[in-house]
N, C-alpha and C. Protein backbone atom coordinates (compact mmCIF):
# COMPACT_ATOMS: atom_id res chain seq x y z
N UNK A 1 0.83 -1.21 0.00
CA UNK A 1 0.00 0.00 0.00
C UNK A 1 0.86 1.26 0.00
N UNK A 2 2.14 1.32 0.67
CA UNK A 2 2.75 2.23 1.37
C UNK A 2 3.16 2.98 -0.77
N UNK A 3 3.84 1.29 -1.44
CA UNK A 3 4.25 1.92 -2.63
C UNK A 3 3.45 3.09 -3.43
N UNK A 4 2.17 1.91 -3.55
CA UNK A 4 1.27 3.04 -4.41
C UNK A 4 0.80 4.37 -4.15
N UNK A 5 1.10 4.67 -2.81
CA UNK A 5 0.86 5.72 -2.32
C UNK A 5 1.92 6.94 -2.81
N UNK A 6 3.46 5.93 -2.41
CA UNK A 6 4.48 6.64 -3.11
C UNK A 6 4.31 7.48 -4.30
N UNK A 7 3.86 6.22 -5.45
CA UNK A 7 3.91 6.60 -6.64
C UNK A 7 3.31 7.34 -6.99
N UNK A 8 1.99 7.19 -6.51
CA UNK A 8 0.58 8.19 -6.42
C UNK A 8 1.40 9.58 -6.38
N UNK A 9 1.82 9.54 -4.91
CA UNK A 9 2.65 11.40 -4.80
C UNK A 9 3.50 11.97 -5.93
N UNK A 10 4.41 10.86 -6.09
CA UNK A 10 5.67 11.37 -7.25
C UNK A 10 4.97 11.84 -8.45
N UNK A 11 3.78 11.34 -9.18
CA UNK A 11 3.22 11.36 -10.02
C UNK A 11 2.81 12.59 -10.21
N UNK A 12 2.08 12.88 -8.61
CA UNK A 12 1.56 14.22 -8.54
C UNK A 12 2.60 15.30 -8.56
N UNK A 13 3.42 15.68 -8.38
CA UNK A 13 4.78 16.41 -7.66
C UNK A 13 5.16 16.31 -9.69
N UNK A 14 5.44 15.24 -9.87
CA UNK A 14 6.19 15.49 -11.53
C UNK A 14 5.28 16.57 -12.34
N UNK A 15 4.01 15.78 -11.81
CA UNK A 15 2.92 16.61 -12.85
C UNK A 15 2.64 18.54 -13.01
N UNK A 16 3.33 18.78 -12.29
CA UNK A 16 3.35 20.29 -11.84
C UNK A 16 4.77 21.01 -12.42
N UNK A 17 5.56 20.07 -13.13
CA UNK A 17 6.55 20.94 -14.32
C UNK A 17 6.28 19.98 -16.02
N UNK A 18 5.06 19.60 -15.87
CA UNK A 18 4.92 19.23 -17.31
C UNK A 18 4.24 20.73 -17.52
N UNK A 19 4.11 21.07 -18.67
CA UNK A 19 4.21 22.43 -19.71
C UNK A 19 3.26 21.92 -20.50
N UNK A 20 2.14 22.64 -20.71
CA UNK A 20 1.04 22.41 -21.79
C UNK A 20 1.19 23.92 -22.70
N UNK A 21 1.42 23.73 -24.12
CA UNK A 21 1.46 24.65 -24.98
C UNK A 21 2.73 25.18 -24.85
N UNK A 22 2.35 26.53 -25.11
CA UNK A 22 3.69 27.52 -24.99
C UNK A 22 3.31 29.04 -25.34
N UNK A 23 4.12 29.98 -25.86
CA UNK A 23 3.89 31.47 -25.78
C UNK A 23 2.59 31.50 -26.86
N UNK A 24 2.72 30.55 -27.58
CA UNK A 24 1.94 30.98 -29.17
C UNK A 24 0.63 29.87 -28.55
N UNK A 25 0.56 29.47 -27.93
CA UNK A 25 -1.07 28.64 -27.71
C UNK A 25 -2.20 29.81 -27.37
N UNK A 26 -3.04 29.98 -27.53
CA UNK A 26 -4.44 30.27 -27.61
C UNK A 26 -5.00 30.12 -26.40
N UNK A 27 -5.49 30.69 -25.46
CA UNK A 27 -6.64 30.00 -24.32
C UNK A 27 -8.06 30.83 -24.69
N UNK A 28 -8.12 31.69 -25.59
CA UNK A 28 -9.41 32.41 -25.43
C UNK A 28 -10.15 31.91 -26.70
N UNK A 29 -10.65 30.54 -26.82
CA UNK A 29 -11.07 29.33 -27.82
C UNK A 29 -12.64 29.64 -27.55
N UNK A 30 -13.37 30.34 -27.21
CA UNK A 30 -14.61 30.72 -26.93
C UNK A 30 -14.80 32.66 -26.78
N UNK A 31 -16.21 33.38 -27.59
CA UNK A 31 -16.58 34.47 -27.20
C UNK A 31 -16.82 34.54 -25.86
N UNK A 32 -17.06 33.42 -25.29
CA UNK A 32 -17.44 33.55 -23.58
C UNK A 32 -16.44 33.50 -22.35
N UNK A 33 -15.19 33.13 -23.57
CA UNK A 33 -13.97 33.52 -22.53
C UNK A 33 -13.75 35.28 -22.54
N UNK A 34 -14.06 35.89 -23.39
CA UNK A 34 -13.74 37.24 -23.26
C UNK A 34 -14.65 37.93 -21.85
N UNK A 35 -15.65 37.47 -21.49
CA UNK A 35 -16.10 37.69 -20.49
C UNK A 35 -16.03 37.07 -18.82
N UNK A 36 -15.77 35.76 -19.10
CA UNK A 36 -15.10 35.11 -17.98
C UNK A 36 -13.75 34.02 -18.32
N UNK A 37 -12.23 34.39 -17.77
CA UNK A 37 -11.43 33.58 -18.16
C UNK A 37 -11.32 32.62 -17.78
N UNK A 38 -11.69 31.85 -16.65
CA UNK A 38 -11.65 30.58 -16.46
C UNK A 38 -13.21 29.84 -16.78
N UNK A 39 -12.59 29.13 -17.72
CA UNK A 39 -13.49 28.60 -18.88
C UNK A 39 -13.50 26.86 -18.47
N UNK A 40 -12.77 26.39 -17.42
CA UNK A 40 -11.89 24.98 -17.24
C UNK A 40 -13.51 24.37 -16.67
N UNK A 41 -14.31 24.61 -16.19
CA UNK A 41 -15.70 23.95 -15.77
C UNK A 41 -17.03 24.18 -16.73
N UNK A 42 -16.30 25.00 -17.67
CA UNK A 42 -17.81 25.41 -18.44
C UNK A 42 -18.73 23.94 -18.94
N UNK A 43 -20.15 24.08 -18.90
CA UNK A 43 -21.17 23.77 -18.83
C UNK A 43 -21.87 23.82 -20.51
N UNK A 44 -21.25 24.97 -20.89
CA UNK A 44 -21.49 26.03 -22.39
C UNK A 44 -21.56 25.07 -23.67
N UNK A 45 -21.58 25.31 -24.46
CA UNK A 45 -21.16 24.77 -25.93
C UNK A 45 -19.92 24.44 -26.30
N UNK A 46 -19.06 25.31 -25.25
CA UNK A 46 -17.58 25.95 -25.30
C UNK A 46 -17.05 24.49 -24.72
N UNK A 47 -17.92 24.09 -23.88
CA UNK A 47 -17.19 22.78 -22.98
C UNK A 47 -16.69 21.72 -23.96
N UNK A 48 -16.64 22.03 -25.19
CA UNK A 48 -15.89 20.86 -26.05
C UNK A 48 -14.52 21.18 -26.37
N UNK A 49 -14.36 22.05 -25.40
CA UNK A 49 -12.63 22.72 -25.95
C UNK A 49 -12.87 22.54 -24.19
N UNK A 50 -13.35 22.93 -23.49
CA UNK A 50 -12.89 23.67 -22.09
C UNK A 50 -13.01 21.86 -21.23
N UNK A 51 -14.20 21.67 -21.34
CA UNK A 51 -14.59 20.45 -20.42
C UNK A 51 -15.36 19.43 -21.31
N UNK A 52 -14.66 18.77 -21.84
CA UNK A 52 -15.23 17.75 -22.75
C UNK A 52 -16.40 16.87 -22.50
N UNK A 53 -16.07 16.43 -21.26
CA UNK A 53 -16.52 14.93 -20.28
C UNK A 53 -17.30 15.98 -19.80
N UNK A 54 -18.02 17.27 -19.17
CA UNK A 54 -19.13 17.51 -19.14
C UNK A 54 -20.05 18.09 -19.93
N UNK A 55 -19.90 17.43 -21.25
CA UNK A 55 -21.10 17.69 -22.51
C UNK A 55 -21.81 16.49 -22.12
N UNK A 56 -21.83 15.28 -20.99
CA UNK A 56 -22.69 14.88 -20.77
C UNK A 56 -24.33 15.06 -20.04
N UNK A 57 -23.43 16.32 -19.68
CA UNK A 57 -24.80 17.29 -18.93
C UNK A 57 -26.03 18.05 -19.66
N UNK A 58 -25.69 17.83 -21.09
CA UNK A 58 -26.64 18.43 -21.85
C UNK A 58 -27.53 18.08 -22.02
N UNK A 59 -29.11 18.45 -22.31
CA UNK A 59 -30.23 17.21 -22.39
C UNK A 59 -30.23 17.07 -23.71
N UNK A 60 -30.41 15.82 -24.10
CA UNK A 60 -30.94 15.10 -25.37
C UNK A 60 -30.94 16.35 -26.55
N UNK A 61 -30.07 16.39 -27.97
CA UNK A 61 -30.43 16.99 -28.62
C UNK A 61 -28.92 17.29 -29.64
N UNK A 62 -29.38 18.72 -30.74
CA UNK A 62 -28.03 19.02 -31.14
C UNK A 62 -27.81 20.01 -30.62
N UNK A 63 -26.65 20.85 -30.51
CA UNK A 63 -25.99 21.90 -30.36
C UNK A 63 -25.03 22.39 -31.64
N UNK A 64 -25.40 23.82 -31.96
CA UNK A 64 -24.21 24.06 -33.01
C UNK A 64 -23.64 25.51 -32.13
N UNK A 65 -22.48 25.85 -32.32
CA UNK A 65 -22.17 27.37 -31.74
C UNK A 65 -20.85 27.72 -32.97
N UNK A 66 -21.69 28.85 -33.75
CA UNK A 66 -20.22 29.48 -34.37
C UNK A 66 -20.20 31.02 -33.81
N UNK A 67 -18.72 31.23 -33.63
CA UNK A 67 -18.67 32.71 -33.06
C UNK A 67 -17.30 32.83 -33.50
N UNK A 68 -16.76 34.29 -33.51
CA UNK A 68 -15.54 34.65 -33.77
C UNK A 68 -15.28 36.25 -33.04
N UNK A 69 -14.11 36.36 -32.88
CA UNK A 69 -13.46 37.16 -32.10
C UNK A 69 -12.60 38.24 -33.17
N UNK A 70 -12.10 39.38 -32.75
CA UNK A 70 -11.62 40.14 -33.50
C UNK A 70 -10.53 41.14 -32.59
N UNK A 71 -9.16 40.44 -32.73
CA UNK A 71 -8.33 40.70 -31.60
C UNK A 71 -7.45 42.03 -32.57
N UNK A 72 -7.65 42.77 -31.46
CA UNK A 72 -7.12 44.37 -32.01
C UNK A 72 -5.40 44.69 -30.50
N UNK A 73 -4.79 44.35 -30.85
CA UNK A 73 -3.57 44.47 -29.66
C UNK A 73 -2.55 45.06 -30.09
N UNK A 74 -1.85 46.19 -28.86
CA UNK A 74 -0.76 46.70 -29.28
C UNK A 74 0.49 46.31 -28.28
N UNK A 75 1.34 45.81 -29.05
CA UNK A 75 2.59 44.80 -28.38
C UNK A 75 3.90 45.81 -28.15
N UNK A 76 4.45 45.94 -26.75
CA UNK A 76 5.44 46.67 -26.52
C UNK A 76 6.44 45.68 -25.91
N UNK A 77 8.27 46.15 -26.71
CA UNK A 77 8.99 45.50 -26.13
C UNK A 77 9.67 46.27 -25.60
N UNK A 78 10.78 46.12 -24.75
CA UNK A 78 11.65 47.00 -24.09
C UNK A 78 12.72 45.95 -23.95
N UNK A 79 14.11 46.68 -24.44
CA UNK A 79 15.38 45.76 -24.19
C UNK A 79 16.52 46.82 -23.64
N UNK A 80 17.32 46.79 -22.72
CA UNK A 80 17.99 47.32 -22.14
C UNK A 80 19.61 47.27 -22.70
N UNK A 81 19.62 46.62 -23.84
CA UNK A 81 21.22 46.65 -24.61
C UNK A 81 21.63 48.22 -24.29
N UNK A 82 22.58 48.59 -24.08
CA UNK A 82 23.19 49.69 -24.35
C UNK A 82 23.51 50.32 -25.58
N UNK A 83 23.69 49.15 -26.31
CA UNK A 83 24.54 49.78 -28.11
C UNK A 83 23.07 50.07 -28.57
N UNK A 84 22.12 50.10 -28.48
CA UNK A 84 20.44 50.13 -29.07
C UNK A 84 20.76 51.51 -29.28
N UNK A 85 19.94 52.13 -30.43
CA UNK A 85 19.94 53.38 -30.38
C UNK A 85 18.40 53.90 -29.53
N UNK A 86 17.57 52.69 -29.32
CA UNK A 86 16.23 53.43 -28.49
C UNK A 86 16.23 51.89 -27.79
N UNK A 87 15.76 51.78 -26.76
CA UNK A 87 15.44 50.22 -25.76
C UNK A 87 14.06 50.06 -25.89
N UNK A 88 12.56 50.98 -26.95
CA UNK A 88 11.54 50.77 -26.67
C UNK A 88 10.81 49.99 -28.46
N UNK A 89 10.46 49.12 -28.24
CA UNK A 89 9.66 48.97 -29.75
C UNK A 89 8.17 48.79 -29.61
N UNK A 90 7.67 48.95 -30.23
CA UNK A 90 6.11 48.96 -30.79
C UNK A 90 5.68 48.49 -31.33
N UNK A 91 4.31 47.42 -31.73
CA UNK A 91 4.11 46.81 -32.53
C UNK A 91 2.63 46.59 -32.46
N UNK A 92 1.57 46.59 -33.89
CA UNK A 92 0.31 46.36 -33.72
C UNK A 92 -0.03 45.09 -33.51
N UNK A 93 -1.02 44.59 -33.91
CA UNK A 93 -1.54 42.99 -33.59
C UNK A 93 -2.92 43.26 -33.81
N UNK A 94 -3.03 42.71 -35.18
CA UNK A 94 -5.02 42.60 -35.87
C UNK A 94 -5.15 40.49 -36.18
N UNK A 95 -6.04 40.78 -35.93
CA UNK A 95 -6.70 39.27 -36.31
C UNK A 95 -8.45 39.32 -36.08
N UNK A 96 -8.57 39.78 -37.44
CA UNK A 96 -9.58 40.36 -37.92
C UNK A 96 -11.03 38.78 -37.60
N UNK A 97 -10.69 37.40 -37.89
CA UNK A 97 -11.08 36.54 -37.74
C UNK A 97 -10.32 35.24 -37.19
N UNK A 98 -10.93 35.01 -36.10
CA UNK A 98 -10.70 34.38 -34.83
C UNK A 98 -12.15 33.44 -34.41
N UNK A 99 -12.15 32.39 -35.41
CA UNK A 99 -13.24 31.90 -35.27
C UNK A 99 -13.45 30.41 -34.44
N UNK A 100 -14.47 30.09 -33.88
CA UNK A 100 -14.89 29.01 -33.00
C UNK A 100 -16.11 28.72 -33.55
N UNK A 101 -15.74 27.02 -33.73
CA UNK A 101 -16.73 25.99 -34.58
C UNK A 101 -17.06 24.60 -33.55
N UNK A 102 -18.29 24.90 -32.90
CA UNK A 102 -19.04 23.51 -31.77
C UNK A 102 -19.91 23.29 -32.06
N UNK A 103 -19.76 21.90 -32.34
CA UNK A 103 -21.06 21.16 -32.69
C UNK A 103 -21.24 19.85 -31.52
N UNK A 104 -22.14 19.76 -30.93
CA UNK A 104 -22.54 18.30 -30.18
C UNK A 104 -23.87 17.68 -29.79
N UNK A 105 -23.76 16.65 -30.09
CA UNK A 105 -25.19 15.59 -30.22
C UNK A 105 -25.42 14.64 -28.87
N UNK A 106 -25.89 15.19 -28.32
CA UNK A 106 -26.13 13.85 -26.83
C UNK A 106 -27.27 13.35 -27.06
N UNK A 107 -27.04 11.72 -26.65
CA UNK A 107 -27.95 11.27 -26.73
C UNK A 107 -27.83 10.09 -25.50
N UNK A 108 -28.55 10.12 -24.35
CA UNK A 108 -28.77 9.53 -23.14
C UNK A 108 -27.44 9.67 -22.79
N UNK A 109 -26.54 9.04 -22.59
CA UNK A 109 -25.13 8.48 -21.76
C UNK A 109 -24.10 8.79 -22.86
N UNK A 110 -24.02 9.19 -24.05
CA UNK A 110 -23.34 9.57 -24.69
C UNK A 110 -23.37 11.00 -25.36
N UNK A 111 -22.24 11.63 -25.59
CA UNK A 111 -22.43 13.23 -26.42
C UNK A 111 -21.13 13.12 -27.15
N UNK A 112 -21.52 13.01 -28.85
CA UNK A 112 -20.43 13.41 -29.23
C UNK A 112 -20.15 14.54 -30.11
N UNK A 113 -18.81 15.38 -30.02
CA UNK A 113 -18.62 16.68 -30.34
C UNK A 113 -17.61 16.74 -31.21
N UNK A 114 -17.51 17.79 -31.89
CA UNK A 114 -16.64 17.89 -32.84
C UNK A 114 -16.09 20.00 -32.59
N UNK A 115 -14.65 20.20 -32.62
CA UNK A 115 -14.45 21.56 -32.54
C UNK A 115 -13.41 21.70 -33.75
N UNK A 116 -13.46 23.43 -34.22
CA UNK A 116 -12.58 23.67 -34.80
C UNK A 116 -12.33 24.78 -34.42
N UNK A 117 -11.06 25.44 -34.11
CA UNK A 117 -10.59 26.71 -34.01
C UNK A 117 -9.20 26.64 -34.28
N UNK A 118 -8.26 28.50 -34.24
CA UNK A 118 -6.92 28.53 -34.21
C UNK A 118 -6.74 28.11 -32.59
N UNK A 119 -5.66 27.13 -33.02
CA UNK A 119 -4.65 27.06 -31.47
C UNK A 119 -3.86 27.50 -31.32
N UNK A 120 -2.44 28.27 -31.64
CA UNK A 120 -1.93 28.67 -32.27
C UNK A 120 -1.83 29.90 -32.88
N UNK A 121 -1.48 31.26 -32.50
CA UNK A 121 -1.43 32.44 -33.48
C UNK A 121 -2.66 33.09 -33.95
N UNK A 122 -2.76 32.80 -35.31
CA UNK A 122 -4.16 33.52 -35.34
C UNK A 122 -4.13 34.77 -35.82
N UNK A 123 -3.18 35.37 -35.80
CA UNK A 123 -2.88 37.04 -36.04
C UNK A 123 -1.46 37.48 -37.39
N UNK A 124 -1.99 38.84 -36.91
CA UNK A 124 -0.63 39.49 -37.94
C UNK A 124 0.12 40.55 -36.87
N UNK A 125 1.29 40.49 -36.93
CA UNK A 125 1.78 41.44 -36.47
C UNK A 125 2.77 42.63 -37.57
N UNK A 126 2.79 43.81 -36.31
CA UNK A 126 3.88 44.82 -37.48
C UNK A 126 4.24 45.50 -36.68
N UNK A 127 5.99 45.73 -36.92
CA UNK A 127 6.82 46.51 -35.57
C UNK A 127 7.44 47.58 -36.91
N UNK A 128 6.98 48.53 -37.00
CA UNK A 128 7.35 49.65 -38.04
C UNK A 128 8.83 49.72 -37.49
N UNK A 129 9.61 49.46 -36.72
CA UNK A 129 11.23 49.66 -36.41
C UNK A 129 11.76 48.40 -36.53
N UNK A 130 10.95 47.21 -36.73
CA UNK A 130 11.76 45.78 -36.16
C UNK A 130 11.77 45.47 -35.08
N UNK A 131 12.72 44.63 -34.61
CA UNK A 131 12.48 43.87 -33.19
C UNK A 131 14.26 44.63 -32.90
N UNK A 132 14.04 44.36 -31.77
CA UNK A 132 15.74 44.47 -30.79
C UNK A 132 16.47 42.77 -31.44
N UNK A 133 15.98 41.87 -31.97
CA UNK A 133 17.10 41.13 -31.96
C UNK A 133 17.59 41.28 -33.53
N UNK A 134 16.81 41.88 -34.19
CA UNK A 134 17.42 41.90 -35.55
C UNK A 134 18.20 43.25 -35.19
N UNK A 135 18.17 44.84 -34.51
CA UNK A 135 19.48 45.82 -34.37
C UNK A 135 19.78 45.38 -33.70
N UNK A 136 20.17 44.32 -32.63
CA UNK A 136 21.35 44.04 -32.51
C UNK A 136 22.58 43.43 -32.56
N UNK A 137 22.40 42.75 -33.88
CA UNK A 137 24.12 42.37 -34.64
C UNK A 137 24.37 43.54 -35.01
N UNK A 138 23.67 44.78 -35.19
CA UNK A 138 24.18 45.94 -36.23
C UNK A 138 24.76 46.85 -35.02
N UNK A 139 24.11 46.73 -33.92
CA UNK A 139 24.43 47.99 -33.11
C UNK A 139 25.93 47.65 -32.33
N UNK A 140 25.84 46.08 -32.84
CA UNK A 140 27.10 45.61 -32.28
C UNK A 140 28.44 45.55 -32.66
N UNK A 141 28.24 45.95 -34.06
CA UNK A 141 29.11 46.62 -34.87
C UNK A 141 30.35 47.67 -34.20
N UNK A 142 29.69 49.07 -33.90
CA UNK A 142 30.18 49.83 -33.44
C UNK A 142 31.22 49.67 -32.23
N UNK A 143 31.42 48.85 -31.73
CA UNK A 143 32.59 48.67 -30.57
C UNK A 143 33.55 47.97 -31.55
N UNK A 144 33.08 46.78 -31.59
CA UNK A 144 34.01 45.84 -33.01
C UNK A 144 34.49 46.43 -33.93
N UNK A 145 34.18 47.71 -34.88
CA UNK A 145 35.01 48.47 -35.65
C UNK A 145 35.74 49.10 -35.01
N UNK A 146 35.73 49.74 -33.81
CA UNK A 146 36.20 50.53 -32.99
C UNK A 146 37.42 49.90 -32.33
N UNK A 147 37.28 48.80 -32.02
CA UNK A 147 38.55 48.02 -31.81
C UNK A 147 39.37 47.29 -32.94
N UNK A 148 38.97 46.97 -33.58
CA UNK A 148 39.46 46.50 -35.28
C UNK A 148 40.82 46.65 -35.09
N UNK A 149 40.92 48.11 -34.87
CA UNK A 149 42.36 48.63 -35.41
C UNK A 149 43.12 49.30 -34.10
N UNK A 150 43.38 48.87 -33.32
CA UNK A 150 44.08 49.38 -31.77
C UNK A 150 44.95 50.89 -32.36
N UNK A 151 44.78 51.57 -31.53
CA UNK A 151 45.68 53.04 -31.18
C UNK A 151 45.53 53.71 -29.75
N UNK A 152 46.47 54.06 -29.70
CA UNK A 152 46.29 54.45 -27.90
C UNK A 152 45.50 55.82 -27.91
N UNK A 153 45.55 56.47 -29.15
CA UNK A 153 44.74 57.82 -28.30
C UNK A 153 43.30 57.54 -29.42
N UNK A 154 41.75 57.61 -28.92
CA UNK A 154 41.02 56.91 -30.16
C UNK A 154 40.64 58.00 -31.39
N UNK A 155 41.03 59.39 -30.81
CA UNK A 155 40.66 60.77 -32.07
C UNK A 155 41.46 60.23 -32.97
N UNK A 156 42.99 59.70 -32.95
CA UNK A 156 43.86 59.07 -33.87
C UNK A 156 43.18 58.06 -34.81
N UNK A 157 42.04 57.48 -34.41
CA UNK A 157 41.79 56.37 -35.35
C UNK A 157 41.08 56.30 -36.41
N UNK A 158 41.38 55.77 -37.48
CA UNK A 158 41.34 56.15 -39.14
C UNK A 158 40.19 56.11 -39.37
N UNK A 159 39.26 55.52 -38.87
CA UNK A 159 37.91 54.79 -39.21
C UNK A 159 36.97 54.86 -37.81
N UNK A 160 37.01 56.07 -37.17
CA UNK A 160 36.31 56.15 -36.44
C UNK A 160 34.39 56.18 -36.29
N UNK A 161 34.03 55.16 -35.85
CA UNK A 161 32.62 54.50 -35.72
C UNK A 161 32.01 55.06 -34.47
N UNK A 162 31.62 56.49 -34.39
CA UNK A 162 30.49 56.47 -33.54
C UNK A 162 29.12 56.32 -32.69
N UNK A 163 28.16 55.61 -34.19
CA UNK A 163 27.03 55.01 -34.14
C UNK A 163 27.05 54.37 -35.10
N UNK A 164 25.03 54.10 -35.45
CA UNK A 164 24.57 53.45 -36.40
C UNK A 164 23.37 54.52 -36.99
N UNK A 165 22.85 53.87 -38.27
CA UNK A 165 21.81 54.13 -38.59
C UNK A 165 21.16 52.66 -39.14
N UNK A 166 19.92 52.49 -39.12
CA UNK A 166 19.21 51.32 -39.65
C UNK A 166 18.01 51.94 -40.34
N UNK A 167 17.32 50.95 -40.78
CA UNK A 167 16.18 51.20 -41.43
C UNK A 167 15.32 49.48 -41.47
N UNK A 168 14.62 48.63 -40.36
CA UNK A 168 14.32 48.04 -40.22
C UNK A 168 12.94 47.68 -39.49
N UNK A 169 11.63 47.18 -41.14
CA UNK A 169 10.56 46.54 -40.97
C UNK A 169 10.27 45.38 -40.51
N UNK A 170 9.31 44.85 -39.77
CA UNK A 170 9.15 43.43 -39.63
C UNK A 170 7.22 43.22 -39.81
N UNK A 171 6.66 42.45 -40.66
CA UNK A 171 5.22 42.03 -40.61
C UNK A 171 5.42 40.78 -40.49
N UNK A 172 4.54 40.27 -39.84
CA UNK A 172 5.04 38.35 -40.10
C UNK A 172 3.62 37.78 -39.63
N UNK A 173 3.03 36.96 -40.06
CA UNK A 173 1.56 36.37 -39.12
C UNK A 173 1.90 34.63 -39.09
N UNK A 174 0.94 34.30 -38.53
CA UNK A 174 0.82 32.65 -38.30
C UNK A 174 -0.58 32.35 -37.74
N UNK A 175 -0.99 31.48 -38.16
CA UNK A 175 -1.84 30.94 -37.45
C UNK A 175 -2.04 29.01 -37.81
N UNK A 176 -2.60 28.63 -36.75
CA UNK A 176 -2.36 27.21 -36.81
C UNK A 176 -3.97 26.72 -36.49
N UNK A 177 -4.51 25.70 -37.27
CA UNK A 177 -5.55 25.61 -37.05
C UNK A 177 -5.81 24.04 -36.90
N UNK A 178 -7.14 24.09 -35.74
CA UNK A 178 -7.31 22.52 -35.27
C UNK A 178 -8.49 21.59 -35.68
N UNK A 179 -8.58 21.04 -35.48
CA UNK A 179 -10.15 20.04 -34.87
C UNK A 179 -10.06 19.01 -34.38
N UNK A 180 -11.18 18.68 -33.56
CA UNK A 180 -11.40 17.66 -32.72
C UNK A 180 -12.56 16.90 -32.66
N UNK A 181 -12.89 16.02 -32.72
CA UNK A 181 -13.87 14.76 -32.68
C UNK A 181 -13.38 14.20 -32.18
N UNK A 182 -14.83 13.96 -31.15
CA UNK A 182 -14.60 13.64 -29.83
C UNK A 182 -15.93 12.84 -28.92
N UNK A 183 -15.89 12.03 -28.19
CA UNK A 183 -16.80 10.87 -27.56
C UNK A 183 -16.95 11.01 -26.12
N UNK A 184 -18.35 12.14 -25.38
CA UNK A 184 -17.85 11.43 -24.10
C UNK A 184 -19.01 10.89 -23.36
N UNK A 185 -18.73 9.80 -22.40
CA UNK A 185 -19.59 8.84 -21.70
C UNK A 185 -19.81 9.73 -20.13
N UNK A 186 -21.13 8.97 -19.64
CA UNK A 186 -20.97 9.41 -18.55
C UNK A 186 -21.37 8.35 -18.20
N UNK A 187 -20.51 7.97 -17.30
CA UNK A 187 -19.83 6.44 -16.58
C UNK A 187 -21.08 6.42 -15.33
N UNK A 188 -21.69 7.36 -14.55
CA UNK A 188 -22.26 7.79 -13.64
C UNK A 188 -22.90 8.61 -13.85
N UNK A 189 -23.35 9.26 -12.84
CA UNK A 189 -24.44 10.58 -12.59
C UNK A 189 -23.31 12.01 -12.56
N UNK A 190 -21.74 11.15 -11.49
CA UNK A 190 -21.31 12.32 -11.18
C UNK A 190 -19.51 12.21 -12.29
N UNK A 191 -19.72 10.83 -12.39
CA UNK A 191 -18.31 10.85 -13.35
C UNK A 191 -18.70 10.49 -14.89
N UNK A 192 -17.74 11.56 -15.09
CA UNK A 192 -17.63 10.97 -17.13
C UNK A 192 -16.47 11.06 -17.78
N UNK A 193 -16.37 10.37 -18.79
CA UNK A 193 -15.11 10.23 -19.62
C UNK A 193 -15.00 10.57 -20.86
N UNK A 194 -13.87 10.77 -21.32
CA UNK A 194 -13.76 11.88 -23.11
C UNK A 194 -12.74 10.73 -23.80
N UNK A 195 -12.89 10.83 -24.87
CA UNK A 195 -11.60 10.33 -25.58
C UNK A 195 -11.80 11.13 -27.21
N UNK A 196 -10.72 11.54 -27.73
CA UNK A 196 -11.22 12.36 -29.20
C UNK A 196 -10.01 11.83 -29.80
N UNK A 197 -9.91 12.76 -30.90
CA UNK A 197 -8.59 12.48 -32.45
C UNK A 197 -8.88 13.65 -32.57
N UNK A 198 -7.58 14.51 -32.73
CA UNK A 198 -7.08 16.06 -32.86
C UNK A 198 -6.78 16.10 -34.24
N UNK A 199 -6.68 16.65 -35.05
CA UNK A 199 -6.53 17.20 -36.43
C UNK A 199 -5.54 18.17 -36.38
């Protein structure tokens, strides 16, 4: 008994540095997350992305839900290099369509659902200056020419490099798109189970 108990813990304890997604994953997969963000118990239409295993709670019938979102964001970076000629950048963020596709059919002890949305991106971005990591191989220049050629006094030196100038755009978008069909039982009154195939 003593083991499984062990294992039980370790299991739990590991499970708290596994990593789901990353910077570019999506959590706002529903219009009804824009109004409440924890979406992890929804009840909704939405529960085929949020809570799978309780689309058994639905009574008898279909469900369809299409909705889409229209993400308007302005992205600021700040980098503290010294050789930078400014440490602040700017950048818009449109994603004009941001759409969510739920469909699900229960019928007694079973509901099965099908979703499609971006997981993934979704947007366009545009930094009218670029990013800090593209000026800085350039801004890094200026010490490296500056030493190139050693002289003890530096007004003496032939090729003297006091700055930079650049001229650097960046637009770039992505988006990644999913679906899911998906099966869930309700084993009980108070437990149920999901199993799907991701696209």
């Amino acid at each position: 008994m003593s083991k499984i108990f062990v294992m039980l813990m370790a299991a739990l304890l590991l499970s708290s540095v596994a990593f789901a997604g990353g910077i570019m994953t999506n959590t706002n997969q529903s219009a009804s997350y824009t109004r409440m963000l924890a979406r992890d118990a929804s009840l909704g239409i939405d529960a085929v992305y949020f809570n799978p295993a309780g689309l058994t709670n639905f009574n008898n019938g279909f469900y369809l839900s299409l909705s889409n979102q229209t993400v308007i964001q302005n992205r600021e970076i700040t980098n503290e290099n010294p050789l930078l000629n400014s440490s602040f950048y700017e950048g818009k963020v449109l994603a004009p369509l941001f759409p969510s596709i739920y469909a699900v059919y229960k019928y007694d002890r079973l509901a099965f659902s099908f979703g499609f949305n971006p997981v993934g991106g979704g947007g366009e971005a545009e930094y009218k200056r670029g990013l800090p990591s593209f000026e800085t191989p350039i801004a890094s220049l200026v010490p490296l020419l500056n030493g190139f050629i050693p002289v003890e006094n530096p007004e003496d030196h032939p090729f003297p490099v006091t700055g930079y100038q650049n001229d650097i755009f960046f637009k770039g978008s992505s988006t990644f798109l999913a679906g899911q069909l998906g099966v869930s039982y309700a084993v009980t009154d108070i437990i149920s189970v999901f199993g799907a195939d991701v696209m």
